[in-house]
PDB file of N, CA and C in Angstrom:
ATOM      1  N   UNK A   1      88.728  13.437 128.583  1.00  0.00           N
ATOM      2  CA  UNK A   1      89.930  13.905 129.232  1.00  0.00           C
ATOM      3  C   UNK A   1      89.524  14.887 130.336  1.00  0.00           C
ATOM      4  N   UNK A   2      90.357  14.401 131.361  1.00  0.00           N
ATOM      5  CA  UNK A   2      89.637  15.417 133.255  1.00  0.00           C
ATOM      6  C   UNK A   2      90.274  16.407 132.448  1.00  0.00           C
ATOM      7  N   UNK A   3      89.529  18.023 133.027  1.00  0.00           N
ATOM      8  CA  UNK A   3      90.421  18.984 132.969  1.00  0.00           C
ATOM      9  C   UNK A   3      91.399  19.149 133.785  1.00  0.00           C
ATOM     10  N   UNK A   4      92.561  20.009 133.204  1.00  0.00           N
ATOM     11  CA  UNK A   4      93.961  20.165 133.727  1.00  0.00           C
ATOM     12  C   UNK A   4      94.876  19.428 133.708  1.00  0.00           C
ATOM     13  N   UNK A   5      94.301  17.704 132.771  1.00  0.00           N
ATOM     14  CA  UNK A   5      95.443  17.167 132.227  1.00  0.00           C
ATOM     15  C   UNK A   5      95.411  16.743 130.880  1.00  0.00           C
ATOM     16  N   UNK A   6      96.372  16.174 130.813  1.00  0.00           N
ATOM     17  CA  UNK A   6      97.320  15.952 129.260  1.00  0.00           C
ATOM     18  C   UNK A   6      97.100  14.612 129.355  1.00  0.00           C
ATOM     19  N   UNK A   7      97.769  13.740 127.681  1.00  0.00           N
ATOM     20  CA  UNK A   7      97.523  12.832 127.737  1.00  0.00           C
ATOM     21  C   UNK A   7      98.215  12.548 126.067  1.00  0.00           C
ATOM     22  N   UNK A   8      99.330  11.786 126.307  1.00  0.00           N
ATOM     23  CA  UNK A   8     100.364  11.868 124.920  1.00  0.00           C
ATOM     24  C   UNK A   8      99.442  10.994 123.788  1.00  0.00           C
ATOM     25  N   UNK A   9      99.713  11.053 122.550  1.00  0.00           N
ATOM     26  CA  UNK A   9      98.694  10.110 121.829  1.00  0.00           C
ATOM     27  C   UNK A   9      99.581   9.633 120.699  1.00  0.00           C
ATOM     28  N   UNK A  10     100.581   8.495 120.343  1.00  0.00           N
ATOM     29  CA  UNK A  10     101.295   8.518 119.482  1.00  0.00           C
ATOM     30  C   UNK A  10     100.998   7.210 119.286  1.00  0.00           C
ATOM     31  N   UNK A  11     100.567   6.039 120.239  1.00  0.00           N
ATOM     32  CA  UNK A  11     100.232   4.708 119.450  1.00  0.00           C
ATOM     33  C   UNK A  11      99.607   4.434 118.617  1.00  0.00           C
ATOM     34  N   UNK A  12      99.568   4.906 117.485  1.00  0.00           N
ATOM     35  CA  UNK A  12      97.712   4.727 117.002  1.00  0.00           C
ATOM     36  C   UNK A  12      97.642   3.358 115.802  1.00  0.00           C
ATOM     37  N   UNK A  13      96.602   2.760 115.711  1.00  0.00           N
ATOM     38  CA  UNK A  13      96.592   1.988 114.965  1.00  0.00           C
ATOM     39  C   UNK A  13      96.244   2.081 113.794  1.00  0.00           C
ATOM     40  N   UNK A  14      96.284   1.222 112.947  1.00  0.00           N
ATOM     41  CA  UNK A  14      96.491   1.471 111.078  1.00  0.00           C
ATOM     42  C   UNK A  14      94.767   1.795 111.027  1.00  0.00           C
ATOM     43  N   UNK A  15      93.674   1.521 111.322  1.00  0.00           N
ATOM     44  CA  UNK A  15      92.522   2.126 111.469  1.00  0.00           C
ATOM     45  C   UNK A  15      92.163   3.057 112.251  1.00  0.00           C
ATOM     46  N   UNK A  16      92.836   3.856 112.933  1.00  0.00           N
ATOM     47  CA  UNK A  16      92.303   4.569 113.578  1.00  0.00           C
ATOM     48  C   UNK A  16      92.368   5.840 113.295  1.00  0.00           C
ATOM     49  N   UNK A  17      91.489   6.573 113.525  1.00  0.00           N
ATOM     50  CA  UNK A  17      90.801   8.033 113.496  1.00  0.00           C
ATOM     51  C   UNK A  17      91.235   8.975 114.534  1.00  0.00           C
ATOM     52  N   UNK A  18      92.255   8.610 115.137  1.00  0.00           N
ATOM     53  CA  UNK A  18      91.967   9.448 116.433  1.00  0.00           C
ATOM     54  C   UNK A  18      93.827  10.296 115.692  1.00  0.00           C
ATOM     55  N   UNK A  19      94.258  11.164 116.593  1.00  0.00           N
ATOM     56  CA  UNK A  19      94.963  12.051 115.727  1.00  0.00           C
ATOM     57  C   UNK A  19      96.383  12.290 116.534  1.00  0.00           C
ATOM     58  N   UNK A  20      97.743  11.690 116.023  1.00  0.00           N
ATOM     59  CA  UNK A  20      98.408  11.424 117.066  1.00  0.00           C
ATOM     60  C   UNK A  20      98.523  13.179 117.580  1.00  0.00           C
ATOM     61  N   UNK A  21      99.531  12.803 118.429  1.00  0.00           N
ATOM     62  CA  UNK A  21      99.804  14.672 119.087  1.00  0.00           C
ATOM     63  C   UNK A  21      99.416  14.568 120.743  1.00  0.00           C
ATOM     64  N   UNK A  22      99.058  15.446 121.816  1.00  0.00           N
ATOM     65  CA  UNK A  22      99.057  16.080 122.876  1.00  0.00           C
ATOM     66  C   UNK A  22      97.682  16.187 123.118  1.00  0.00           C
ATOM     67  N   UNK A  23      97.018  15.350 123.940  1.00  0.00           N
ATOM     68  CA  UNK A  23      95.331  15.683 124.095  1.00  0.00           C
ATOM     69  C   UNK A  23      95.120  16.061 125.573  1.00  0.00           C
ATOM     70  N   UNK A  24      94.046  17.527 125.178  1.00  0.00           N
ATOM     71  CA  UNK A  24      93.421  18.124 126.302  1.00  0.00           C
ATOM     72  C   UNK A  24      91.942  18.225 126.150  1.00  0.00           C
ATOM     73  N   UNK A  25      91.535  18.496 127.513  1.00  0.00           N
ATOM     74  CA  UNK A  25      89.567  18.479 127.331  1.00  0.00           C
ATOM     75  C   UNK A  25      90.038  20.208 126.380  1.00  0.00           C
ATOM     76  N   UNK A  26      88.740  20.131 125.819  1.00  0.00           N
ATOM     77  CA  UNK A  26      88.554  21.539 125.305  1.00  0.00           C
ATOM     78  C   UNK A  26      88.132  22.341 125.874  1.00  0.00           C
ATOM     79  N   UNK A  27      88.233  22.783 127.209  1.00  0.00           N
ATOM     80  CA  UNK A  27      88.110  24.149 128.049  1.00  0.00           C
ATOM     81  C   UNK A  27      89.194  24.534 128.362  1.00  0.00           C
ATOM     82  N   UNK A  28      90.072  23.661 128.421  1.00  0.00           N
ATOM     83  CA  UNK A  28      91.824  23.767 128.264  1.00  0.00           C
ATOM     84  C   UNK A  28      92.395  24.334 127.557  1.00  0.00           C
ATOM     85  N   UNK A  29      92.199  24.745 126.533  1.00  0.00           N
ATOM     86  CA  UNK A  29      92.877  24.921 125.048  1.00  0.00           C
ATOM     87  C   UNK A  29      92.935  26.464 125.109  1.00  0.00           C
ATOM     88  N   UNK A  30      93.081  27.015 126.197  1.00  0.00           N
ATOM     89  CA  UNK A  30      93.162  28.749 125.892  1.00  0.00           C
ATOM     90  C   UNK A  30      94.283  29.634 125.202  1.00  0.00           C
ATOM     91  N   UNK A  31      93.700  30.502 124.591  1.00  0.00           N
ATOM     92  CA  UNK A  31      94.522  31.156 123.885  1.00  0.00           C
ATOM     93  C   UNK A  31      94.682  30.776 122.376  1.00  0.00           C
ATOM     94  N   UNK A  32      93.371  29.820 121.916  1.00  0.00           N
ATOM     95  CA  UNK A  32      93.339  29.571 120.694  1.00  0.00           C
ATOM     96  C   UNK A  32      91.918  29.983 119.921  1.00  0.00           C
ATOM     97  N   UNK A  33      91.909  30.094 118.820  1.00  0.00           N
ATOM     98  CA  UNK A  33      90.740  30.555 118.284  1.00  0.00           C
ATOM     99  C   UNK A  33      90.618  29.341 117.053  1.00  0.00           C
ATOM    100  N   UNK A  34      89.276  29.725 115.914  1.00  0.00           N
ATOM    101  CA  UNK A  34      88.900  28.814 114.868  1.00  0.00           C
ATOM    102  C   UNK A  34      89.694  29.344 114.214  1.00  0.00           C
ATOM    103  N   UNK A  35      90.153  28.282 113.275  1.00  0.00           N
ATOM    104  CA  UNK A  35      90.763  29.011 111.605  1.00  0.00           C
ATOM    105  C   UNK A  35      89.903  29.603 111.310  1.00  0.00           C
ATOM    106  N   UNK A  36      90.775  30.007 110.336  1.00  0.00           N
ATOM    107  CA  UNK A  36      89.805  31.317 109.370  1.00  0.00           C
ATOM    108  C   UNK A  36      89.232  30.647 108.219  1.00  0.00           C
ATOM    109  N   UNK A  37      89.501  29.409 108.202  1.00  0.00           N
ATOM    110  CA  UNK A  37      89.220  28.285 106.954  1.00  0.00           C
ATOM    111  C   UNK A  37      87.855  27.945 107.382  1.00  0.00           C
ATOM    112  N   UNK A  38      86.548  27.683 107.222  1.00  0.00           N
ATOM    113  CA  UNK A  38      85.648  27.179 108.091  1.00  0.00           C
ATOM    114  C   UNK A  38      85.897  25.632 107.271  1.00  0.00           C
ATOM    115  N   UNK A  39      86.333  25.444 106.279  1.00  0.00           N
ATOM    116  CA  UNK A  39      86.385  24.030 105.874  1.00  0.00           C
ATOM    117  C   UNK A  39      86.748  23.196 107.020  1.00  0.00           C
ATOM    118  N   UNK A  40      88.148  23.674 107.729  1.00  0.00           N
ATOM    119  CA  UNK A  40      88.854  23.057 108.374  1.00  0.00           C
ATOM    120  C   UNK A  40      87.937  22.088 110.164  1.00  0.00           C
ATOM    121  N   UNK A  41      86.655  23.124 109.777  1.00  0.00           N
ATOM    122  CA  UNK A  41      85.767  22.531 110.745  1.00  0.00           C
ATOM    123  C   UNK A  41      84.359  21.908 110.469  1.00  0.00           C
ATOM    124  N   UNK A  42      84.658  20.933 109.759  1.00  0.00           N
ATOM    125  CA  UNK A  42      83.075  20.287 108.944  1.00  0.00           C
ATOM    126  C   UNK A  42      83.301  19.124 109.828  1.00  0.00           C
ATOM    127  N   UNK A  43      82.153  18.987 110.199  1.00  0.00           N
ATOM    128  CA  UNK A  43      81.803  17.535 110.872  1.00  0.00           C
ATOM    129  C   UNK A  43      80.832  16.668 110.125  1.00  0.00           C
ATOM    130  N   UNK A  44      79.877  15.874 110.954  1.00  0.00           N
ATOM    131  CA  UNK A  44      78.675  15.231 110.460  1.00  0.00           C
ATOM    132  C   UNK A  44      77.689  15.978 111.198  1.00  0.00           C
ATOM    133  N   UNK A  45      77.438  16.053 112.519  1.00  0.00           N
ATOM    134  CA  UNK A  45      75.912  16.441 112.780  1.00  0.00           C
ATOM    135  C   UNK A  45      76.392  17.489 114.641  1.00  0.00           C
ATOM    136  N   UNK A  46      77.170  16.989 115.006  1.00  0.00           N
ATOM    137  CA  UNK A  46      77.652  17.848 115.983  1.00  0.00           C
ATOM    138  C   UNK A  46      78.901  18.681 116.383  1.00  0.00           C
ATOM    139  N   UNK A  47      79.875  18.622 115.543  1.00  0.00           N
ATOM    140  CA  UNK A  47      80.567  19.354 115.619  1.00  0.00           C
ATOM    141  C   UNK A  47      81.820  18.991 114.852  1.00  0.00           C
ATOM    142  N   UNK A  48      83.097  20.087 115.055  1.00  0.00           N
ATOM    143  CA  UNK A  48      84.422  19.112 114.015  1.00  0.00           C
ATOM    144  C   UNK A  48      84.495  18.151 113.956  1.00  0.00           C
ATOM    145  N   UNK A  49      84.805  17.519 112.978  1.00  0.00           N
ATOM    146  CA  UNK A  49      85.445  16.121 113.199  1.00  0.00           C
ATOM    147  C   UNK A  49      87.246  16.290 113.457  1.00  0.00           C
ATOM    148  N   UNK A  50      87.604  17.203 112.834  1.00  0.00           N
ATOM    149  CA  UNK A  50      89.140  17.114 113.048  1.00  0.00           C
ATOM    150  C   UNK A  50      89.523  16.195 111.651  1.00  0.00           C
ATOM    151  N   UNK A  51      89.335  15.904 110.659  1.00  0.00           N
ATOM    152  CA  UNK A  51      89.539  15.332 109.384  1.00  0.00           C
ATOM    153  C   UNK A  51      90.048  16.114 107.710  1.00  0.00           C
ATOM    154  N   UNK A  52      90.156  17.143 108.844  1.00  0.00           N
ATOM    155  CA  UNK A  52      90.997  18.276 107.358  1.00  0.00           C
ATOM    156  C   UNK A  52      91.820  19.201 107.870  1.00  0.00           C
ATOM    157  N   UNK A  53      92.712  18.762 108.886  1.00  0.00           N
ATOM    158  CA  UNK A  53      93.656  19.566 109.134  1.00  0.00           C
ATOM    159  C   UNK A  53      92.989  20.526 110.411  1.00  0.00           C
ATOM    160  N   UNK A  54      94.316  21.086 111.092  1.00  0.00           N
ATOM    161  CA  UNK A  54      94.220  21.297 112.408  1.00  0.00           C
ATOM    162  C   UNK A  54      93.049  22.505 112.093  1.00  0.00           C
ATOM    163  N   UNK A  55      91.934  23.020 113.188  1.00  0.00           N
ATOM    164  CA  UNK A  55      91.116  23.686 113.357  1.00  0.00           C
ATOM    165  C   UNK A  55      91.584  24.766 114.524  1.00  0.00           C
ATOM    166  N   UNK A  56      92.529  25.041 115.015  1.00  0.00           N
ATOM    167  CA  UNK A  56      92.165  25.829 115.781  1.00  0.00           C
ATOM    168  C   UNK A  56      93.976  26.997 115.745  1.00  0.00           C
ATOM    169  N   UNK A  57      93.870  28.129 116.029  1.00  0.00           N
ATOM    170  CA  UNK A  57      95.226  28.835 115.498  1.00  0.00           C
ATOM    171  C   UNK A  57      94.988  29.195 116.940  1.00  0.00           C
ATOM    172  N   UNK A  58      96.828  29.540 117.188  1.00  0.00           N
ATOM    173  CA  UNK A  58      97.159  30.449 118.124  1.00  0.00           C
ATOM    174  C   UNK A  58      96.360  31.958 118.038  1.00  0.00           C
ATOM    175  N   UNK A  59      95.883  32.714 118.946  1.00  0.00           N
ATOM    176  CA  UNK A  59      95.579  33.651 118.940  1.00  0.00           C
ATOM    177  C   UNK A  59      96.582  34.903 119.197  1.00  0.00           C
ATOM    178  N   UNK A  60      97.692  34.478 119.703  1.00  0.00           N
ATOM    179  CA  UNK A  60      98.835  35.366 119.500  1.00  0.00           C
ATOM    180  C   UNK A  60      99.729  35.764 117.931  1.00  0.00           C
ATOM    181  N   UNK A  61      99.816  34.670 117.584  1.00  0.00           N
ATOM    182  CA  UNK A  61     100.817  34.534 116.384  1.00  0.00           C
ATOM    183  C   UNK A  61     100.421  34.058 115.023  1.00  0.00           C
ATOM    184  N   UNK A  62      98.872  33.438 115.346  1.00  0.00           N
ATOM    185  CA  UNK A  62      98.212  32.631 113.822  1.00  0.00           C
ATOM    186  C   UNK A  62      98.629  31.204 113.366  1.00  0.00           C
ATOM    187  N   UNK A  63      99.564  30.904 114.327  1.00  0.00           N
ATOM    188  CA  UNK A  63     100.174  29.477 114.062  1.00  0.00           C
ATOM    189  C   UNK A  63      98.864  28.386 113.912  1.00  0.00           C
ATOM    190  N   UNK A  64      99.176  27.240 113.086  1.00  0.00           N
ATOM    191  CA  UNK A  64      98.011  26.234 112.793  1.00  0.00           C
ATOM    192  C   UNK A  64      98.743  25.541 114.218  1.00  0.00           C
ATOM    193  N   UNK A  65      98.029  25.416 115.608  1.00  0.00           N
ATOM    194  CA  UNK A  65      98.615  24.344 116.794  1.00  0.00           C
ATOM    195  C   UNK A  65      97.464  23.162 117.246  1.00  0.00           C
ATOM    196  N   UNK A  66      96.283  23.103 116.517  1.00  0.00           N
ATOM    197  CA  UNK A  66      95.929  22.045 117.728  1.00  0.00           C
ATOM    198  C   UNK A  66      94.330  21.992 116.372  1.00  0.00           C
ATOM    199  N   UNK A  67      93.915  20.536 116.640  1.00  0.00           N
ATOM    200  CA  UNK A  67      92.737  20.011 116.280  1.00  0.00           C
ATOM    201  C   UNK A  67      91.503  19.789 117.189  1.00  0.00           C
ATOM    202  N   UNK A  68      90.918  20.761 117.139  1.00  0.00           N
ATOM    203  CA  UNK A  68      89.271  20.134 117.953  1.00  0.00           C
ATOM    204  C   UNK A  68      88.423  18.841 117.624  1.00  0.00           C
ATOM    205  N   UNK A  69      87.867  18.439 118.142  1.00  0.00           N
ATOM    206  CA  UNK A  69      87.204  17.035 117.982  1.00  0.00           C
ATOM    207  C   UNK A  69      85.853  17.009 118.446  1.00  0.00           C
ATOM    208  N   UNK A  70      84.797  17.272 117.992  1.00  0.00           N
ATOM    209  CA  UNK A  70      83.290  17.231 118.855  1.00  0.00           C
ATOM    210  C   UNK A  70      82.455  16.569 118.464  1.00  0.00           C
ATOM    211  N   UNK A  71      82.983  15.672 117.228  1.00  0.00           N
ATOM    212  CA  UNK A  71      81.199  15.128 116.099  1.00  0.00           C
ATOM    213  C   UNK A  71      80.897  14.084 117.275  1.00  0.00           C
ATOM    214  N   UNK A  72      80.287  13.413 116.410  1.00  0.00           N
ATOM    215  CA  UNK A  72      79.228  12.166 116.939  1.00  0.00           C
ATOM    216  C   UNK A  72      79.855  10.831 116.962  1.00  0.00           C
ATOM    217  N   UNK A  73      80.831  10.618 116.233  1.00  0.00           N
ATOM    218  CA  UNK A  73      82.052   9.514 115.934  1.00  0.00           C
ATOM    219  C   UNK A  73      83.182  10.012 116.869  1.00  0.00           C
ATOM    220  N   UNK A  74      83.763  11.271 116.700  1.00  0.00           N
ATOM    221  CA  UNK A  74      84.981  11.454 117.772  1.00  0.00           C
ATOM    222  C   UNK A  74      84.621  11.352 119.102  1.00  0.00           C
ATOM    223  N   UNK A  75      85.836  11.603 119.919  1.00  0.00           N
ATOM    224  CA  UNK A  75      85.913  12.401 121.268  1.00  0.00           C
ATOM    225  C   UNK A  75      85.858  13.526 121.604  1.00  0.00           C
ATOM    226  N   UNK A  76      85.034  14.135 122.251  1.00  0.00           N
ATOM    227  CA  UNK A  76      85.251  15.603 122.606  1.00  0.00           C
ATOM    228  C   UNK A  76      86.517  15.974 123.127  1.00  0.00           C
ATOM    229  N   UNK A  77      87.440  16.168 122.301  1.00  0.00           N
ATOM    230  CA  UNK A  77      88.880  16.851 122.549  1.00  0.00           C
ATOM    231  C   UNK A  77      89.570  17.608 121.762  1.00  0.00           C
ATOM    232  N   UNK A  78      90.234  17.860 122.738  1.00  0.00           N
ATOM    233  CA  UNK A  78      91.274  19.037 121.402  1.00  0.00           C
ATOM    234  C   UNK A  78      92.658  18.473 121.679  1.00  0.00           C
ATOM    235  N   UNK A  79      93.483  17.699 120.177  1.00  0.00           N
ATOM    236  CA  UNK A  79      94.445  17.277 119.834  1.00  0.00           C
ATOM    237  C   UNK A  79      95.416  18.731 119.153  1.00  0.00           C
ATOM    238  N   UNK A  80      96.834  18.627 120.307  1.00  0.00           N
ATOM    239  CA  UNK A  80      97.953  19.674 120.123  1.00  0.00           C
ATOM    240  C   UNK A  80      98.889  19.129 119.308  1.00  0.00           C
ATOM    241  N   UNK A  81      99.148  20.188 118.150  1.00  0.00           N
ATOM    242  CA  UNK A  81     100.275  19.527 117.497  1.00  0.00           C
ATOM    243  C   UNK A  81     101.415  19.410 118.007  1.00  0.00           C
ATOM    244  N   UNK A  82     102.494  17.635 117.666  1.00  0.00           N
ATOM    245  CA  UNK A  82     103.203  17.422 118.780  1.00  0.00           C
ATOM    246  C   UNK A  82     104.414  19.027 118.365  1.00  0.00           C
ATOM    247  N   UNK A  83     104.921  19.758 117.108  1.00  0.00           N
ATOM    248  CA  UNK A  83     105.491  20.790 117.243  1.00  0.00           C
ATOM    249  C   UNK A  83     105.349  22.185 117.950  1.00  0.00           C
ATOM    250  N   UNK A  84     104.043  22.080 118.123  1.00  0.00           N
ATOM    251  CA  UNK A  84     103.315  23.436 118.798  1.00  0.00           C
ATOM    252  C   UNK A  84     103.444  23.167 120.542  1.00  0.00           C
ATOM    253  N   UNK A  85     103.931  22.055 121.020  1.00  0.00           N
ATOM    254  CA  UNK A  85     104.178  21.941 122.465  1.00  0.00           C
ATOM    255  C   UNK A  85     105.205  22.069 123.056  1.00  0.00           C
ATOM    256  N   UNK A  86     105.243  23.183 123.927  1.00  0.00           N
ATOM    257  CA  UNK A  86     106.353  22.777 124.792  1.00  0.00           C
ATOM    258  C   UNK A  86     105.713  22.776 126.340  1.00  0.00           C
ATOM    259  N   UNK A  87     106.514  21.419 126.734  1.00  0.00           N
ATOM    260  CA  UNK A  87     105.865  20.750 128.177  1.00  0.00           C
ATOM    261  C   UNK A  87     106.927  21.339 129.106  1.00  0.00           C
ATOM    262  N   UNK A  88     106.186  22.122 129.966  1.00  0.00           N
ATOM    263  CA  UNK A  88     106.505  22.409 131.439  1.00  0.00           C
ATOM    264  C   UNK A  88     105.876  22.048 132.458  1.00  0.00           C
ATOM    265  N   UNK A  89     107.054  21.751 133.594  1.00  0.00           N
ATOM    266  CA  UNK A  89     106.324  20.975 134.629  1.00  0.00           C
ATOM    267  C   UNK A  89     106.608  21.911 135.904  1.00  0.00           C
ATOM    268  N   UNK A  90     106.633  23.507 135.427  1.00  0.00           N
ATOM    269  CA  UNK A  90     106.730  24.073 136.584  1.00  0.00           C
ATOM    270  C   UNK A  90     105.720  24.625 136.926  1.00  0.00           C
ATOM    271  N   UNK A  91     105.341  25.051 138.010  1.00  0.00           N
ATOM    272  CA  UNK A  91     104.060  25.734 138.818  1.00  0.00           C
ATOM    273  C   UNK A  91     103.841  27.157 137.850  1.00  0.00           C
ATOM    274  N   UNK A  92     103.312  27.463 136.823  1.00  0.00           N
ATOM    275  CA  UNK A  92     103.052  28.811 136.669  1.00  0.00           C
ATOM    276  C   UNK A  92     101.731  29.279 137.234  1.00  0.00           C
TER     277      UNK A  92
END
């Protein structure tokens, strides 16, 4: 995913791994930190997989909003939960 855009993810198929919700590259994702769970970030050999629940909290409020993705099987992305979004299309 280019940075600075989005990319909706709700088709998914009965095998697939990928995680519906709001996908951004992960340099995008500001204003979020790791859970405090480290479970929530076990991969295989390079990084989350995103397979136990969202990994990454608001840093304002602690909310569970968005899943990182880095192993060796995923995509390097970070999947937003579709409740944790609200889409604006104005210039801030």
């Amino acid at each position: 995913m280019p940075r600075g855009t989005y990319a909706p993810n709700f088709r998914l198929g009965e095998f697939d791994i990928d995680l519906p919700g709001f996908i951004i590259h992960p340099d995008d994702a500001v204003g979020t930190d790791r859970h405090p769970d480290i479970m929530r970030s076990i991969g295989c050999c390079q990084g989350p997989a995103g397979n136990d629940g969202p990994n990454l909290v608001c840093l304002a409020c602690g909310a569970e909003v968005a899943t990182r993705q880095s192993d060796c099987y995923t995509q390097d992305q970070v999947v937003f939960e579709p409740a944790a979004v609200c889409i604006s299309f104005a210039d801030d």
